[in-house]
N, C-alpha and C. Protein backbone atom coordinates (compact mmCIF):
# COMPACT_ATOMS: atom_id res chain seq x y z
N UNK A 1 -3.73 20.34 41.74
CA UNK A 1 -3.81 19.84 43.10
C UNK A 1 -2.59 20.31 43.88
N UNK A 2 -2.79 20.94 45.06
CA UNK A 2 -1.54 21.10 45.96
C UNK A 2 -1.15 20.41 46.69
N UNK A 3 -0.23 20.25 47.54
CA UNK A 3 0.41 19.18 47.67
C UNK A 3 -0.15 18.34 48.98
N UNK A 4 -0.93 19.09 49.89
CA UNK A 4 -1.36 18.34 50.40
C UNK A 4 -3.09 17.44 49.87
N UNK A 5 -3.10 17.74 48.58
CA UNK A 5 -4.37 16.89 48.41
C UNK A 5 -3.88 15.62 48.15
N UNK A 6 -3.94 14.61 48.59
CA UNK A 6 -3.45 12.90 48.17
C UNK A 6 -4.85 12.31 47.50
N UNK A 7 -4.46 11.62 46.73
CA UNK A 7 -5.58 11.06 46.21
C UNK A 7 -5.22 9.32 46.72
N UNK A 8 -6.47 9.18 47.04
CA UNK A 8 -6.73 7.69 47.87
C UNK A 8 -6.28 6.31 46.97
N UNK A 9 -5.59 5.49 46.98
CA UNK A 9 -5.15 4.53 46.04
C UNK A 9 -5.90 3.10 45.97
N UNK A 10 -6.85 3.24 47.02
CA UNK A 10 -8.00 2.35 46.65
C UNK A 10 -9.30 2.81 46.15
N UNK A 11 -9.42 3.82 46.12
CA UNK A 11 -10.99 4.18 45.75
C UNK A 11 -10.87 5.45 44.49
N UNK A 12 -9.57 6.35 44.85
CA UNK A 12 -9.59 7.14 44.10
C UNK A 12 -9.65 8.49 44.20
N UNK A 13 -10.28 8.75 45.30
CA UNK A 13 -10.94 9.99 45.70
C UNK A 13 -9.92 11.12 46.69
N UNK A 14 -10.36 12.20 46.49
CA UNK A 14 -9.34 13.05 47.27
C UNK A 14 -9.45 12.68 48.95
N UNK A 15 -8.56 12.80 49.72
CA UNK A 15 -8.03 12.75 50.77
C UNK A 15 -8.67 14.05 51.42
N UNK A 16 -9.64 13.61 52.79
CA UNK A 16 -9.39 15.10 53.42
C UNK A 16 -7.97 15.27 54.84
N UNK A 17 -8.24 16.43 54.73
CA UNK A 17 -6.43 16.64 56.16
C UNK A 17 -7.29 17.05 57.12
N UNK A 18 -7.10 15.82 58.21
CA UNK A 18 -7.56 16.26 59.86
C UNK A 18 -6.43 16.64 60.50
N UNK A 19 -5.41 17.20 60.56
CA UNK A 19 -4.07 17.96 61.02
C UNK A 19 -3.10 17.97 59.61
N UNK A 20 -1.86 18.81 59.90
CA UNK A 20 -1.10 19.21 58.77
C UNK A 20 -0.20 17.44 58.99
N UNK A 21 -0.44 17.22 57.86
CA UNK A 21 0.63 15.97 57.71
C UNK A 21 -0.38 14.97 58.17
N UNK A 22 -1.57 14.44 58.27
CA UNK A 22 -2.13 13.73 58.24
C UNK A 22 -3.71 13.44 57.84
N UNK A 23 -3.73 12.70 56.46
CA UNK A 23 -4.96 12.71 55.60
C UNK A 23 -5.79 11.30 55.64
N UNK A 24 -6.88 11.25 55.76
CA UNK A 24 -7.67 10.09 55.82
C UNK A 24 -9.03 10.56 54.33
N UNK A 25 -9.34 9.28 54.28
CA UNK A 25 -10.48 9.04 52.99
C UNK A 25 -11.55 7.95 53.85
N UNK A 26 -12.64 8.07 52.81
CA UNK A 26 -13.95 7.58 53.15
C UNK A 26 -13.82 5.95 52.99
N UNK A 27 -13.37 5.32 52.26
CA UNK A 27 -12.75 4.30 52.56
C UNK A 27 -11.88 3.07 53.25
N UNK A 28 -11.38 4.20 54.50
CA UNK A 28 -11.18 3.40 55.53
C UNK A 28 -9.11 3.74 55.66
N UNK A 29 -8.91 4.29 53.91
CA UNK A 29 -7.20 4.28 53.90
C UNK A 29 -6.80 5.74 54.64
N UNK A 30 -5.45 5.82 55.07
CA UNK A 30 -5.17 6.93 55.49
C UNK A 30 -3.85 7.57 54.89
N UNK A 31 -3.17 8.51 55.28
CA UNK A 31 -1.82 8.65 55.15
C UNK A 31 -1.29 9.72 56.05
N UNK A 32 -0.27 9.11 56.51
CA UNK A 32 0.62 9.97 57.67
C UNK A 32 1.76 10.38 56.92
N UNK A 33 2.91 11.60 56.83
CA UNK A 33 3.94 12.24 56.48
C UNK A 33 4.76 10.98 56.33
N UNK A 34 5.00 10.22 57.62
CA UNK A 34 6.51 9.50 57.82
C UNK A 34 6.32 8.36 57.90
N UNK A 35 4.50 7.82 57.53
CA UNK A 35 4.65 6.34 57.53
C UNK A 35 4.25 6.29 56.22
N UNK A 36 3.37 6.88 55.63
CA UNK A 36 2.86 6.79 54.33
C UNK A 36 1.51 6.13 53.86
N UNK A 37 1.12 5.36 53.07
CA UNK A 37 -0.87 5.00 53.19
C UNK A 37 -0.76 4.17 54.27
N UNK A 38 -1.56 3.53 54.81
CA UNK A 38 -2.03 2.76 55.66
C UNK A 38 -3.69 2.56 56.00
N UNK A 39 -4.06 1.18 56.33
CA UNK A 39 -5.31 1.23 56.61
C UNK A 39 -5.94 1.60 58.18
N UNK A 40 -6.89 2.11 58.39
CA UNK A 40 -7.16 2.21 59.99
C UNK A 40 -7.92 0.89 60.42
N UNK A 41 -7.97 1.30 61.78
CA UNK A 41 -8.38 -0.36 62.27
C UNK A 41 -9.66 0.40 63.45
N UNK A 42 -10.15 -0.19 64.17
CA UNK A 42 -11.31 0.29 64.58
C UNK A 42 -10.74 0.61 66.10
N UNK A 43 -9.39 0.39 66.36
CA UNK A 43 -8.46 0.88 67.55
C UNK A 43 -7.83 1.63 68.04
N UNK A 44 -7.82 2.29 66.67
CA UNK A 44 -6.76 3.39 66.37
C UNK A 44 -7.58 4.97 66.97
N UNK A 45 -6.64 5.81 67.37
CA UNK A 45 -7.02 7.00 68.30
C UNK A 45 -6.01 8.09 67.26
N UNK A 46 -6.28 9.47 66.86
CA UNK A 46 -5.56 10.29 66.28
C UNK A 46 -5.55 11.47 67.03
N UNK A 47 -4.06 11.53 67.53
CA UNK A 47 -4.25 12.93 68.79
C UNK A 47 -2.92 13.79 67.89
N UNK A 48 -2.95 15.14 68.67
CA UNK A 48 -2.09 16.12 68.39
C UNK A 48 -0.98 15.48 69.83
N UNK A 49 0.44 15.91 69.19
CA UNK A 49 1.40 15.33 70.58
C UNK A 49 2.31 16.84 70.72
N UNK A 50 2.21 17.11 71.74
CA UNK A 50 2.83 18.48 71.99
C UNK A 50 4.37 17.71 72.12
N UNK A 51 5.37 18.48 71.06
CA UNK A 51 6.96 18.31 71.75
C UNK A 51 7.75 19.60 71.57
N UNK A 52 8.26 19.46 72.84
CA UNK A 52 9.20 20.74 72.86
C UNK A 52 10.29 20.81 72.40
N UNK A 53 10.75 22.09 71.53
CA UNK A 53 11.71 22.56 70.59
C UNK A 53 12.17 23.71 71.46
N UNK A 54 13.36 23.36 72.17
CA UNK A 54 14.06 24.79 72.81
C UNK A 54 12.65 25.31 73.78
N UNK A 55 12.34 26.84 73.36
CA UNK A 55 11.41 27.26 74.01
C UNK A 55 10.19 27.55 73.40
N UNK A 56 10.08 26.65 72.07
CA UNK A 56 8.72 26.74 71.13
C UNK A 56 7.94 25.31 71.27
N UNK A 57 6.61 25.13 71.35
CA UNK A 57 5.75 23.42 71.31
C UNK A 57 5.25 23.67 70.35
N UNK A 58 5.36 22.82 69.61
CA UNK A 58 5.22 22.29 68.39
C UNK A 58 4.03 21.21 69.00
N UNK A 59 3.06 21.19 67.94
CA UNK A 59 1.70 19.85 67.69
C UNK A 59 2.22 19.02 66.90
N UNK A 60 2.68 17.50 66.84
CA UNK A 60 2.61 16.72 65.85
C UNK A 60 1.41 15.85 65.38
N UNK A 61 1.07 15.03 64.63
CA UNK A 61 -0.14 14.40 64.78
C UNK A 61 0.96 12.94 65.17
N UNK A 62 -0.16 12.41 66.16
CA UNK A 62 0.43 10.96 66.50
C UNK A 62 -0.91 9.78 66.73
N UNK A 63 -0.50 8.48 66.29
CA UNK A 63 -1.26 7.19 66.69
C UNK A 63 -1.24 6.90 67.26
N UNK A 64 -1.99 6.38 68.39
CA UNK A 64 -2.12 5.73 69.21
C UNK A 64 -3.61 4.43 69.39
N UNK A 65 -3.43 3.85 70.34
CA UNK A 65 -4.08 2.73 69.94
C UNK A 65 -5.20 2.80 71.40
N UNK A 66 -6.55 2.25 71.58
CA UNK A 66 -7.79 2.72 72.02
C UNK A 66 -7.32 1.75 73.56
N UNK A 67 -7.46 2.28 74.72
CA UNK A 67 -7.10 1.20 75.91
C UNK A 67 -8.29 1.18 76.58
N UNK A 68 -9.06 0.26 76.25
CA UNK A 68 -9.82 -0.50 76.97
C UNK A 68 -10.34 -0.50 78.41
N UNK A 69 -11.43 -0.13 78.93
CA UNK A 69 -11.40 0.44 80.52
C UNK A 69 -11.89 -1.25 81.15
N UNK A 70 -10.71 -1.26 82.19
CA UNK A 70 -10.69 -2.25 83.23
C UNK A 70 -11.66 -2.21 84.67
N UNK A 71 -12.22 -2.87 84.96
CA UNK A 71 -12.83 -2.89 85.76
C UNK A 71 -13.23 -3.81 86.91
């Protein structure tokens, strides 16, 4: 296994990667680089976050949470 395959710690099963540094399973668990497993919640939004390095942008993957349209 290379290193980005994680294997899921509730079910067992390999991890697929929807961006570099962030893996989710069929089960509902996930794992991010810098937070580590975690469960998702039905709120949760997974975007790419552009940040600038000097004169290079870099994609990170980031969480964010679902906002609700007001009306």
């Amino acid at each position: 296994m290379g290193k980005s395959n994680k294997v899921c710690p509730v079910c067992g099963r390999k991890m697929k990667s929807q961006f570099n540094g962030l893996q989710h399973c069929k089960c509902g668990m996930s794992w991010k680089k810098d937070v580590g497993f975690f469960e998702r919640t039905n709120d949760m939004v997974f975007t790419l976050e552009r940040v600038k390095n000097g004169k290079k942008v870099k994609q990170r993957p980031a969480i964010r949470s679902k906002q609700e349209k007001s009306n």
